[in-house]
Protein backbone atom coordinates (compact mmCIF):
# COMPACT_ATOMS: atom_id res chain seq x y z
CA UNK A 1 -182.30 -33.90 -5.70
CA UNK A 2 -182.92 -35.48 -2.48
CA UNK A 3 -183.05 -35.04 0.80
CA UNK A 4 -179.38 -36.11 1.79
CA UNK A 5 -177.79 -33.47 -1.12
CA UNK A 6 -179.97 -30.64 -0.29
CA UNK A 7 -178.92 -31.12 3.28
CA UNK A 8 -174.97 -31.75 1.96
CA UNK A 9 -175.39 -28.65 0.07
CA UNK A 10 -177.29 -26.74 3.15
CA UNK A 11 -174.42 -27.72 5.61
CA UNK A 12 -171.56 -26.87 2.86
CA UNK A 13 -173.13 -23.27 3.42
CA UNK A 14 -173.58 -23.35 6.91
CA UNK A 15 -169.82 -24.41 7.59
CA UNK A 16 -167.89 -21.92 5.70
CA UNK A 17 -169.78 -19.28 7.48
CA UNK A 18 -168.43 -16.71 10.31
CA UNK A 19 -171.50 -15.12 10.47
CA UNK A 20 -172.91 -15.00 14.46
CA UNK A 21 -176.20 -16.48 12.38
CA UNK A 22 -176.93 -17.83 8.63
CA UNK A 23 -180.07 -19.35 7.44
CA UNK A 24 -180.28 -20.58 4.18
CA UNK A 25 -183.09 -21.62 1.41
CA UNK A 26 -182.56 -23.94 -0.43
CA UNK A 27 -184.84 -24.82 -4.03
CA UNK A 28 -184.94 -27.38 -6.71
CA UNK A 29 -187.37 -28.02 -9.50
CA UNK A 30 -188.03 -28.23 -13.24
CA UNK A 31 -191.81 -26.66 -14.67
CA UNK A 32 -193.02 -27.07 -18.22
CA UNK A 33 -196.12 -25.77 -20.15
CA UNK A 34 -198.24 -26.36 -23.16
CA UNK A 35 -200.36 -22.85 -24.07
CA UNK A 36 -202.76 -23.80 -26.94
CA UNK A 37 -204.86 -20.92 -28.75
CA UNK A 38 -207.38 -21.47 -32.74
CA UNK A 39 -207.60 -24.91 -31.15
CA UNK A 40 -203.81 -25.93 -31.80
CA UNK A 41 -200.85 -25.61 -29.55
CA UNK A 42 -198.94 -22.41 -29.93
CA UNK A 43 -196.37 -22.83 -27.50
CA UNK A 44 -194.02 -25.62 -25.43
CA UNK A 45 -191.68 -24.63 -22.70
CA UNK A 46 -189.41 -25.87 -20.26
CA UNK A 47 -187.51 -24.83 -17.61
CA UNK A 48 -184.76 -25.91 -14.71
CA UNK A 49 -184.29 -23.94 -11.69
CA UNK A 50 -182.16 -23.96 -8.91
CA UNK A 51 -181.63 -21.56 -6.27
CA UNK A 52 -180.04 -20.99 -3.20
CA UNK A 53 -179.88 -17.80 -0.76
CA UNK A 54 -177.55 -17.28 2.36
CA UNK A 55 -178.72 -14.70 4.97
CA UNK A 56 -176.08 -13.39 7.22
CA UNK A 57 -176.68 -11.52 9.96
CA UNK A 58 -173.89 -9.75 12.73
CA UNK A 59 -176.02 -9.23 15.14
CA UNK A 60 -179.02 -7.13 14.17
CA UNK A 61 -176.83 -6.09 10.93
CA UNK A 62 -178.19 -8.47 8.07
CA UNK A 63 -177.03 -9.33 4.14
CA UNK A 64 -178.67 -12.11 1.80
CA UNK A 65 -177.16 -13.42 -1.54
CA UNK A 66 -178.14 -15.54 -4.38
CA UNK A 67 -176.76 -18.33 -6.55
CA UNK A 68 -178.02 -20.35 -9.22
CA UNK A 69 -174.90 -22.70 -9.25
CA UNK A 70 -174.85 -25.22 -6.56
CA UNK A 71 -170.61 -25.95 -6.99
CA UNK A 72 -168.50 -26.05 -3.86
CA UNK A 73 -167.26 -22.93 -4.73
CA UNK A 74 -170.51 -21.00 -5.70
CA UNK A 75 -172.14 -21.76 -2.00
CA UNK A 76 -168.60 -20.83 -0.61
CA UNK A 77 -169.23 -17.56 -2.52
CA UNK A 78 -172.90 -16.89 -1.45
CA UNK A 79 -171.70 -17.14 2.01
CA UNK A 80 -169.24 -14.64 1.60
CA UNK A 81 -171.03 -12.17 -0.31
CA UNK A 82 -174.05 -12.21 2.08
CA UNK A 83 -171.72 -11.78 5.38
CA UNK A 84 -169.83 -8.69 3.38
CA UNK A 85 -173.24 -7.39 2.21
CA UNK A 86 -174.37 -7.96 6.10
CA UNK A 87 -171.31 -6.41 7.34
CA UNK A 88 -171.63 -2.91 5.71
CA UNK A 89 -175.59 -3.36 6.07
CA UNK A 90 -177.28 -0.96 8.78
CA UNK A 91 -178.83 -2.30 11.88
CA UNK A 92 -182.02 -4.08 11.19
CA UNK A 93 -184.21 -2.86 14.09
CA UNK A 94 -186.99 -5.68 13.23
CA UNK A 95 -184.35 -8.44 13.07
CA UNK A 96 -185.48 -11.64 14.29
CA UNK A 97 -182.07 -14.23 15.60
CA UNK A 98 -183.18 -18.23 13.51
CA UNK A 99 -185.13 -20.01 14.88
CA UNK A 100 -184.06 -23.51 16.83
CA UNK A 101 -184.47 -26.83 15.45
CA UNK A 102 -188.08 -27.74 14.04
CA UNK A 103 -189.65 -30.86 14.19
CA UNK A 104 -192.04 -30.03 10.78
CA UNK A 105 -195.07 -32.34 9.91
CA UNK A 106 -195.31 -34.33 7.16
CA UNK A 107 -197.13 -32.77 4.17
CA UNK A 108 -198.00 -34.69 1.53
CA UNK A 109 -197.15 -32.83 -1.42
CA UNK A 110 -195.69 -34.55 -4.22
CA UNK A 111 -196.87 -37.22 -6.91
CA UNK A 112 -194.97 -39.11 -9.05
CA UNK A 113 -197.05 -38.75 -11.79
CA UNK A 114 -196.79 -34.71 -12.57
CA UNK A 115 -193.38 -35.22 -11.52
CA UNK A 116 -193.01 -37.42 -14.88
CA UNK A 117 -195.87 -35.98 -17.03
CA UNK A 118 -194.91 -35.19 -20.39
CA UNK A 119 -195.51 -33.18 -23.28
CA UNK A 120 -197.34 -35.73 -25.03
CA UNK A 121 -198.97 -35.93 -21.73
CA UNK A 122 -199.90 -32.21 -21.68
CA UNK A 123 -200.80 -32.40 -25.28
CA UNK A 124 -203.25 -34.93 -24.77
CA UNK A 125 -205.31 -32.99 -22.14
CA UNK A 126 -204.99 -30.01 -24.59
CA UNK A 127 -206.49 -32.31 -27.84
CA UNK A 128 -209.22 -33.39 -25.34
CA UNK A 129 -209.97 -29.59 -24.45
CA UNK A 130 -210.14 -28.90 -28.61
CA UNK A 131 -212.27 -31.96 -29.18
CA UNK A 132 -214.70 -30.70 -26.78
CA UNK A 133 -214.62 -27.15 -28.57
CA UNK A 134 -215.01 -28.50 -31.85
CA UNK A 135 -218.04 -30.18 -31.11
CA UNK A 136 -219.99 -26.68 -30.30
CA UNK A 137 -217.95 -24.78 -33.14
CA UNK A 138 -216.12 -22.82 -30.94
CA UNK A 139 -212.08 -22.40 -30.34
CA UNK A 140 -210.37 -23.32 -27.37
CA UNK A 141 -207.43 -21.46 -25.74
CA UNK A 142 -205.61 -21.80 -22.65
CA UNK A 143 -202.84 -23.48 -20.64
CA UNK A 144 -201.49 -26.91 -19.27
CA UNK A 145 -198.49 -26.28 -17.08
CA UNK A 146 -196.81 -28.98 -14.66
CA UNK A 147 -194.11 -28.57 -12.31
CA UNK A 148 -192.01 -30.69 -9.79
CA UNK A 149 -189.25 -29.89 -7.08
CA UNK A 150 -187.80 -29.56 -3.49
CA UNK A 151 -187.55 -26.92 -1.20
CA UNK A 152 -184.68 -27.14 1.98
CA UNK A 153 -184.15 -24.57 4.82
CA UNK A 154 -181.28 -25.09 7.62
CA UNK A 155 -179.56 -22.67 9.59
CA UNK A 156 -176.53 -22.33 11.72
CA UNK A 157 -179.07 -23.29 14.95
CA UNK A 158 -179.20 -26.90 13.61
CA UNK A 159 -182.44 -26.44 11.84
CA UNK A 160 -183.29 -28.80 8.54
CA UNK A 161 -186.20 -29.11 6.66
CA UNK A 162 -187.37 -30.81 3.43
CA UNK A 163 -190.12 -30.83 1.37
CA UNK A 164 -191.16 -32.49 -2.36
CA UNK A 165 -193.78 -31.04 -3.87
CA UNK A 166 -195.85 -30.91 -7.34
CA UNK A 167 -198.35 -29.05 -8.80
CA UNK A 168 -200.53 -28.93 -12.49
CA UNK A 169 -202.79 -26.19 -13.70
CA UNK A 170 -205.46 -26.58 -16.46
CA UNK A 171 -206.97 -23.08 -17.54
CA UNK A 172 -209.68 -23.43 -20.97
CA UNK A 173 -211.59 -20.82 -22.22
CA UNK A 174 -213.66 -21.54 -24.99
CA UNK A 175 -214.89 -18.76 -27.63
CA UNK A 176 -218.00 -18.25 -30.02
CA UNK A 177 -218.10 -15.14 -32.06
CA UNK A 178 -219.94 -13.65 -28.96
CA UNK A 179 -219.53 -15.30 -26.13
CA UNK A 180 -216.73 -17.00 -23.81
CA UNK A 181 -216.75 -19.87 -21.03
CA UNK A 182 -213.94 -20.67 -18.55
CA UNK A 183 -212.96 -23.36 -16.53
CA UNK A 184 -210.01 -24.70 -14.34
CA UNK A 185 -209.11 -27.24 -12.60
CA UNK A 186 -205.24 -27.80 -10.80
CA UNK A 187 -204.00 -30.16 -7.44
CA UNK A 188 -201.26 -32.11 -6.65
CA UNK A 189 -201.80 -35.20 -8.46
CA UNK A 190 -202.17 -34.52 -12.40
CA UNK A 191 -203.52 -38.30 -12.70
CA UNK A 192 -206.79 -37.04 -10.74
CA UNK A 193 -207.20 -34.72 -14.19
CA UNK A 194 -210.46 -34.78 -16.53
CA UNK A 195 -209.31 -32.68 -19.16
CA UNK A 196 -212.31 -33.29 -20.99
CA UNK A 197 -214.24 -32.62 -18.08
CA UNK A 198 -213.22 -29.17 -17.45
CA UNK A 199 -213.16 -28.21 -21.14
CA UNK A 200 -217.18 -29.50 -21.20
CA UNK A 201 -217.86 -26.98 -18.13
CA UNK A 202 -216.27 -23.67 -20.21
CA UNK A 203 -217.93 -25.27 -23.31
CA UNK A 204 -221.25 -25.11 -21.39
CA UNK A 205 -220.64 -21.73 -20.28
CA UNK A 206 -220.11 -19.83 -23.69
CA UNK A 207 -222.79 -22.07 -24.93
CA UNK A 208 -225.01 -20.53 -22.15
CA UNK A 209 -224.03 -16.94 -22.85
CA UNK A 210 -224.20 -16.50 -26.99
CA UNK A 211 -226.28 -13.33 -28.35
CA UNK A 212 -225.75 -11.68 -24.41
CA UNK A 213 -228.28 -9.13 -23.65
CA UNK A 214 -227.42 -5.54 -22.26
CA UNK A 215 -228.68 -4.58 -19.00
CA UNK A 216 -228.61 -1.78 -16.52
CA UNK A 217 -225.53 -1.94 -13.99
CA UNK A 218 -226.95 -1.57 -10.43
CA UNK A 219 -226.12 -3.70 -7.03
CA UNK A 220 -227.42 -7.34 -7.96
CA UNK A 221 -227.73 -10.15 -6.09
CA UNK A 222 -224.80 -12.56 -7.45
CA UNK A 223 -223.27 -16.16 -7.16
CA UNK A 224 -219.69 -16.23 -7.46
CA UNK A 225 -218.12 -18.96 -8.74
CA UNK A 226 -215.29 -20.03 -6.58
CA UNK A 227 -212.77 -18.48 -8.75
CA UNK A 228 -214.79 -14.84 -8.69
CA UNK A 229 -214.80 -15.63 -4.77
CA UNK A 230 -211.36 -16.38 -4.64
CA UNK A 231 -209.94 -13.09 -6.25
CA UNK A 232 -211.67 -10.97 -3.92
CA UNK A 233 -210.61 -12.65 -1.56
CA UNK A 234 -207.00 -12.83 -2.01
CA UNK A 235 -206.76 -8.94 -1.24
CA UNK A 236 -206.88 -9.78 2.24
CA UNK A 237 -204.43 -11.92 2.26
CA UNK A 238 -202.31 -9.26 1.11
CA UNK A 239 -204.26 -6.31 3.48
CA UNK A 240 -203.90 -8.37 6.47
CA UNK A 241 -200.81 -7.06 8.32
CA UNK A 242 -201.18 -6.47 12.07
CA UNK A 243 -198.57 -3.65 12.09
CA UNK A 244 -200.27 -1.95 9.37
CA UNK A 245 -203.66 -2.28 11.00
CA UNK A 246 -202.50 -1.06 13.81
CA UNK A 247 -200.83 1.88 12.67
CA UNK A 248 -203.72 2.82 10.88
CA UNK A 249 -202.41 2.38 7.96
CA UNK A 250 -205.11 -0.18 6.29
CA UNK A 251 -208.61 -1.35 5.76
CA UNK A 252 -208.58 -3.51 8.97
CA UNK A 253 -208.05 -0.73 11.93
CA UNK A 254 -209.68 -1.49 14.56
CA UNK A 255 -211.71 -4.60 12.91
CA UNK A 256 -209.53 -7.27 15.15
CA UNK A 257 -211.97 -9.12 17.60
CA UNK A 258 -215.31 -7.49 15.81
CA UNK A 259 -217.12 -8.95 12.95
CA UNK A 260 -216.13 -8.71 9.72
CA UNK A 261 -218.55 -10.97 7.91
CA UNK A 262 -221.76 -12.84 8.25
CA UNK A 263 -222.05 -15.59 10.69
CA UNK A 264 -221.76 -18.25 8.33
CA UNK A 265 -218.12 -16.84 7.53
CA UNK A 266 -214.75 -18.89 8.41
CA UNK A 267 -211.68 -18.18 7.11
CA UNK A 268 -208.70 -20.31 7.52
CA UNK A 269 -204.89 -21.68 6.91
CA UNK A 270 -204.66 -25.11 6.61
CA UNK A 271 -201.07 -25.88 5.52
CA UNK A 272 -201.55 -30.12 5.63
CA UNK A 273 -205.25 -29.67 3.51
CA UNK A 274 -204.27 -32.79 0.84
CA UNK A 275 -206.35 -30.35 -1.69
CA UNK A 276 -203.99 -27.66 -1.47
CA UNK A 277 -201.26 -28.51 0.90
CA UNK A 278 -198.43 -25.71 1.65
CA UNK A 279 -194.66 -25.84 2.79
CA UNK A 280 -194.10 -27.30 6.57
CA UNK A 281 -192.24 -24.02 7.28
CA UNK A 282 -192.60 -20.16 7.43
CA UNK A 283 -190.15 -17.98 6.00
CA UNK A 284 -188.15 -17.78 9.02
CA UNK A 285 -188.10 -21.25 9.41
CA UNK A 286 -191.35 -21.62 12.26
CA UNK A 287 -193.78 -24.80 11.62
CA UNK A 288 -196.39 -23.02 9.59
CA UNK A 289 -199.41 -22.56 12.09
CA UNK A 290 -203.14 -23.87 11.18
CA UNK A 291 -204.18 -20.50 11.56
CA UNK A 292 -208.54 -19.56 11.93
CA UNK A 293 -208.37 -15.80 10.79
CA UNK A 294 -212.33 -15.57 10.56
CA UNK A 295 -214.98 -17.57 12.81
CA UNK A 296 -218.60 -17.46 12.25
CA UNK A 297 -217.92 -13.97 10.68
CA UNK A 298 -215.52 -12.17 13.14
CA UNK A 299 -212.09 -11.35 12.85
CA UNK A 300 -210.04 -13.61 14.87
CA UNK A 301 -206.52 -12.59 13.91
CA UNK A 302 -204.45 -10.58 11.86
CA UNK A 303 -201.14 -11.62 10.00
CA UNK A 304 -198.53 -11.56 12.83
CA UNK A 305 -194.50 -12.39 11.90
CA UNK A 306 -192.30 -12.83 14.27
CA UNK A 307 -190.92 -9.73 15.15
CA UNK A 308 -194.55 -8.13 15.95
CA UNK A 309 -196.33 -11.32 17.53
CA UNK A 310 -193.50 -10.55 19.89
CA UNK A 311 -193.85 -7.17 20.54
CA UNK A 312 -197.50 -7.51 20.72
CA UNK A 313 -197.54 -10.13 23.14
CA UNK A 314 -199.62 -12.87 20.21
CA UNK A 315 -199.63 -15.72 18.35
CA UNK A 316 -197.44 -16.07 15.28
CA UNK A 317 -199.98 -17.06 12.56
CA UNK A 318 -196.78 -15.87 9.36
CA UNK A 319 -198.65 -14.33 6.34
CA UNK A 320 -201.87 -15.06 4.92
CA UNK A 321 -200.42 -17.20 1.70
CA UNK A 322 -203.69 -19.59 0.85
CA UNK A 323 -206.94 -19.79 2.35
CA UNK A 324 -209.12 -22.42 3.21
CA UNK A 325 -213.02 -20.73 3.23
CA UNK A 326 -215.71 -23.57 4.93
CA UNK A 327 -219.16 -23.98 2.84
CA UNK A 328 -221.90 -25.33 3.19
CA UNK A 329 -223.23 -28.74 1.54
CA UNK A 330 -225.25 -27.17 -1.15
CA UNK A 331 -224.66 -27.53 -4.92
CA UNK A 332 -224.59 -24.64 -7.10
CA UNK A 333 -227.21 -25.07 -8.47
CA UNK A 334 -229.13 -25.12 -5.84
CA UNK A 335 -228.01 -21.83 -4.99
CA UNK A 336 -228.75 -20.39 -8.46
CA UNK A 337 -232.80 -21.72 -7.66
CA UNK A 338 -232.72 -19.65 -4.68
CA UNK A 339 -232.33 -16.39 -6.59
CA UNK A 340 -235.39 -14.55 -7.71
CA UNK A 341 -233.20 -12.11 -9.80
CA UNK A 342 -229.84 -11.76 -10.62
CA UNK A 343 -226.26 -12.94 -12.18
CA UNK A 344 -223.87 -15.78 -11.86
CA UNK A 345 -220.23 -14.78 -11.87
CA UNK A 346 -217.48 -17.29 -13.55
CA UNK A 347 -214.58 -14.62 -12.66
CA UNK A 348 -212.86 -11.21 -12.28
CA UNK A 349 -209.81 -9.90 -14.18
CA UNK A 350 -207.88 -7.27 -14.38
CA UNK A 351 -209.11 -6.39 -10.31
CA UNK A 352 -207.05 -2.90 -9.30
CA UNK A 353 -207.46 -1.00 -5.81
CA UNK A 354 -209.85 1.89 -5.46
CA UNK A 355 -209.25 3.02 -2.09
CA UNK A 356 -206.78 0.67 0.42
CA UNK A 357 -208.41 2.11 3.52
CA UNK A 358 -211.91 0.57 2.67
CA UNK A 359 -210.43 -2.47 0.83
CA UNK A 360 -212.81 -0.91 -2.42
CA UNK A 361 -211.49 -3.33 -5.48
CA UNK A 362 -212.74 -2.05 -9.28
CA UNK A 363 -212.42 -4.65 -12.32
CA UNK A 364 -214.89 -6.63 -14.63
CA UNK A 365 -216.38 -9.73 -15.24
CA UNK A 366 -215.30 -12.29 -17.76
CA UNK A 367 -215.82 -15.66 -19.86
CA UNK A 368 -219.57 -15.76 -18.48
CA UNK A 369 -221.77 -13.50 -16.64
CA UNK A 370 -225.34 -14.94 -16.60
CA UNK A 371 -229.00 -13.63 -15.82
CA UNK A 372 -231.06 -15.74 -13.13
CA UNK A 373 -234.45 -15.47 -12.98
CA UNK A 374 -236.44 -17.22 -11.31
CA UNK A 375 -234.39 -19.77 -9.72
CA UNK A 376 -232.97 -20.13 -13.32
CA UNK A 377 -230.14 -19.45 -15.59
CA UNK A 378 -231.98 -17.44 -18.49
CA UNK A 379 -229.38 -16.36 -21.16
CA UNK A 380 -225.80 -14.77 -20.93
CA UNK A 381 -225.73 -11.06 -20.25
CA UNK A 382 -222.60 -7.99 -21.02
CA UNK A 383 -220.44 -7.54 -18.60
CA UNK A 384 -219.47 -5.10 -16.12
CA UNK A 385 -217.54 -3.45 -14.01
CA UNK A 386 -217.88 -3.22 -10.64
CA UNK A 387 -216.59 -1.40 -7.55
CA UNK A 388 -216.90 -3.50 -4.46
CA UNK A 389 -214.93 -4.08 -1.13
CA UNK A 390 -214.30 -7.77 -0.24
CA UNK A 391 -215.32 -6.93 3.35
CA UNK A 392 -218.46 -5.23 2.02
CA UNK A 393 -219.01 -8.75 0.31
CA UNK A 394 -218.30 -11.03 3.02
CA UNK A 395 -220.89 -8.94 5.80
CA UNK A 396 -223.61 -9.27 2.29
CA UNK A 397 -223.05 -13.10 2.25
CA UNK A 398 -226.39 -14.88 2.44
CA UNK A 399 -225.19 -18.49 1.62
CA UNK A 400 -222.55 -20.74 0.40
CA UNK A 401 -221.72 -24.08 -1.64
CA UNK A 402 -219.54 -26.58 -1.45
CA UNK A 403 -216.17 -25.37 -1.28
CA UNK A 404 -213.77 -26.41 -4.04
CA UNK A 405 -209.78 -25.54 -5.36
CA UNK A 406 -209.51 -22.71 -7.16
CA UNK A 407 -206.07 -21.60 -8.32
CA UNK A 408 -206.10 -17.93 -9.08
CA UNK A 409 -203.04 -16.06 -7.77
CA UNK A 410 -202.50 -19.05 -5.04
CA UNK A 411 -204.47 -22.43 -4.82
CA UNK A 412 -207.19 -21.72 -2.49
CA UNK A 413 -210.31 -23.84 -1.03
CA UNK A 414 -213.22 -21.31 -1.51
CA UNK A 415 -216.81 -22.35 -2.12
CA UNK A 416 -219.45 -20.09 -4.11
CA UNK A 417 -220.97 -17.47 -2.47
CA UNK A 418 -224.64 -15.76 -2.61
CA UNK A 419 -224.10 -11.79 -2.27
CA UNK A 420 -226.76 -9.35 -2.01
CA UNK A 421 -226.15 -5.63 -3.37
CA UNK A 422 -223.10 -6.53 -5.65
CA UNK A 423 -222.31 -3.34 -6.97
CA UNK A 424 -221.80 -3.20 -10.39
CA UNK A 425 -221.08 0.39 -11.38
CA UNK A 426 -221.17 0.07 -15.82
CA UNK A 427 -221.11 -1.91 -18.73
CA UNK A 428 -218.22 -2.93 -21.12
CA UNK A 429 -218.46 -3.10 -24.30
CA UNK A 430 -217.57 -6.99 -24.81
């Protein structure tokens, strides 16, 4: 689809509707994926999407519907559906009216090649990913997925927007009979891929941590990889409401304006970042704001829509989707020779709130948890679970690499990060 049919489609909507306003979204796109487990693919799929959604709204009184068929006469329907749903809806007392006509940047999003990558294509990163695996006599497991599309928005104000965009994801772990490594790696542009390359890194990692040693679980000083960063960090993203905050209803009451972190700490939202580059548009339809949230460790903002920036006489900055966190030009490993004592986290899983009010996280470590000593990686130890806030772990933050992509829940630009007192509350038993 291009841009001249999503907007045909868009204005098919917008024409047949007696609403006082509709907006509608508009999306596109086909994804496929190549899981591979023992070292052999296990699984191909494929899928087609398309999607649109009508919003209605009389007044403050608002109704959506979805279709999945783009006919004449399934938009036609959509737009009826939502105005009856809108009709018998009750007043919205948070309704927002759509916004006037955008003029949206141009984010570069899209690459031809994932657009027309293959499975032969995926199943030539994953033989490269078993050939590495193979040659430590160890199995490889994990996922290739690639995905293509466009997104539209319009609305009965004369707003259009269009965006192409394209993503891959590599995920490898590689397995001894004790011991696991992990890697990733995932962008825009599935031509800048080194399969082999990220399959080496995991193989290096459960290389590093065969015949693990049990130790005691206490606070340690730890590296986290940018992955381990980035899940503890995406709980802000989703704990960042103003509203909330300011109904005392979260972890951030009272933090706005005061510091949250150490001085070396700045958070932000860059939707045009070529590394991880977002939609041109909020949810309502706004140009998505570069938005600082921390700077040099205090809390700039919280996550203001519409609606409240309004009320609360501020900025709209939307939601915190993706984060962009600023290191510092220092390689990991450098950082690892600056520890005396402690552990190098590859990642989290399986991370579950403790208490929302202090932002305390629990979950464990996994695919390679390492001792330092010494300024040096000395063998692989068990894992363990931890209990630990994410603002507890920004205000410990003694240092930081160079940040790189991580895609976790959302691709995010998060460099590792030295943390004293990591608390670390037991072992497992793997």
């Amino acid at each position: 689809m291009d841009r001249n049919d999503a907007q045909r489609i868009i204005d098919l909507a917008v024409s047949r509707a007696t609403a006082d306003d509709t907006v509608v979204h508009l999306s596109v796109g086909e994804s496929a994926s190549t899981r591979f487990s023992n070292n052999a693919i296990s699984q191909n799929m494929a899928t087609q999407d398309q999607a649109l959604t009508v919003q209605s709204a009389f007044g403050n009184k608002v109704g959506s519907a979805y279709v999945s068929d783009l006919s004449e006469e399934a938009v036609r329907e959509a737009v009826r559906r939502a105005e009856a749903i809108a009709s018998a809806a009750e007043p919205d007392t948070e309704y927002m009216p759509p916004v006037e006509p955008q003029t949206y940047p141009e984010i570069l999003a899209y690459a031809d090649r994932t657009a027309a990558a293959s499975p032969a294509d995926r199943a030539e990163a994953v033989r490269q990913a078993v050939d590495e695996a193979r040659s430590i006599g160890a199995e490889a497991a994990g996922s290739i997925a690639t995905s293509g599309g466009v997104n539209a928005i319009g609305n009965s104000r004369g707003l259009f927007g269009f965006q192409a965009s394209t993503d891959f994801a590599l995920t490898v772990t590689i397995m001894t009979g004790d011991s696991s490594g992990w890697a990733e790696r995932s962008g825009v542009d599935i031509g800048d891929l080194d399969a082999a390359a990220v399959a080496r890194r995991a193989c290096r990692k459960a290389s590093l941590g065969r015949s693990p040693r049990t130790i005691d679980a206490k606070p340690y000083t730890v590296i986290l990889e940018p992955a381990a960063a980035c899940e503890m960090l995406e709980f802000l993203l989703w704990n960042m409401d103003a509203k909330a905050a300011d109904e005392g209803r979260s972890a951030f009451v009272g933090k706005e304006g005061f510091p949250i972190g150490a001085p070396l700490v700045t958070i932000e939202t860059r939707p045009d970042d070529p590394r991880a580059p977002l939609a041109p548009w909020s949810e309502g339809g706004e140009v998505s704001p570069h938005t600082v949230w921390v700077k040099d460790g205090v809390l700039r903002t919280l996550a203001y829509n519409r609606f409240y920036a309004r009320k609360s006489d501020k900025p709209f900055t939307d939601s915190l989707t993706a984060l962009t966190m600023a290191g510092e030009d220092r390689p990991l490993d450098d950082l690892i020779a600056s520890v005396d004592y402690g552990l190098l986290v590859t990642r989290f899983w399986y991370i579950r709130s403790v208490d929302p009010m202090q932002l305390l996280l629990t979950g464990m470590t996994r695919d390679g948890l390492f001792l330092i000593e010494k300024g040096e990686i000395t063998g692989g130890v068990r894992n363990f679970r931890f209990n630990e806030s994410p603002l507890r772990m920004l205000r410990n933050t003694q240092a930081l690499g160079v940040a790189e992509v991580t895609n976790v829940y959302t691709r995010s630009i998060v460099p590792p990060m030295l943390v004293r007192e990591f608390a670390f509350t037991s072992g497992t038993t793997f």
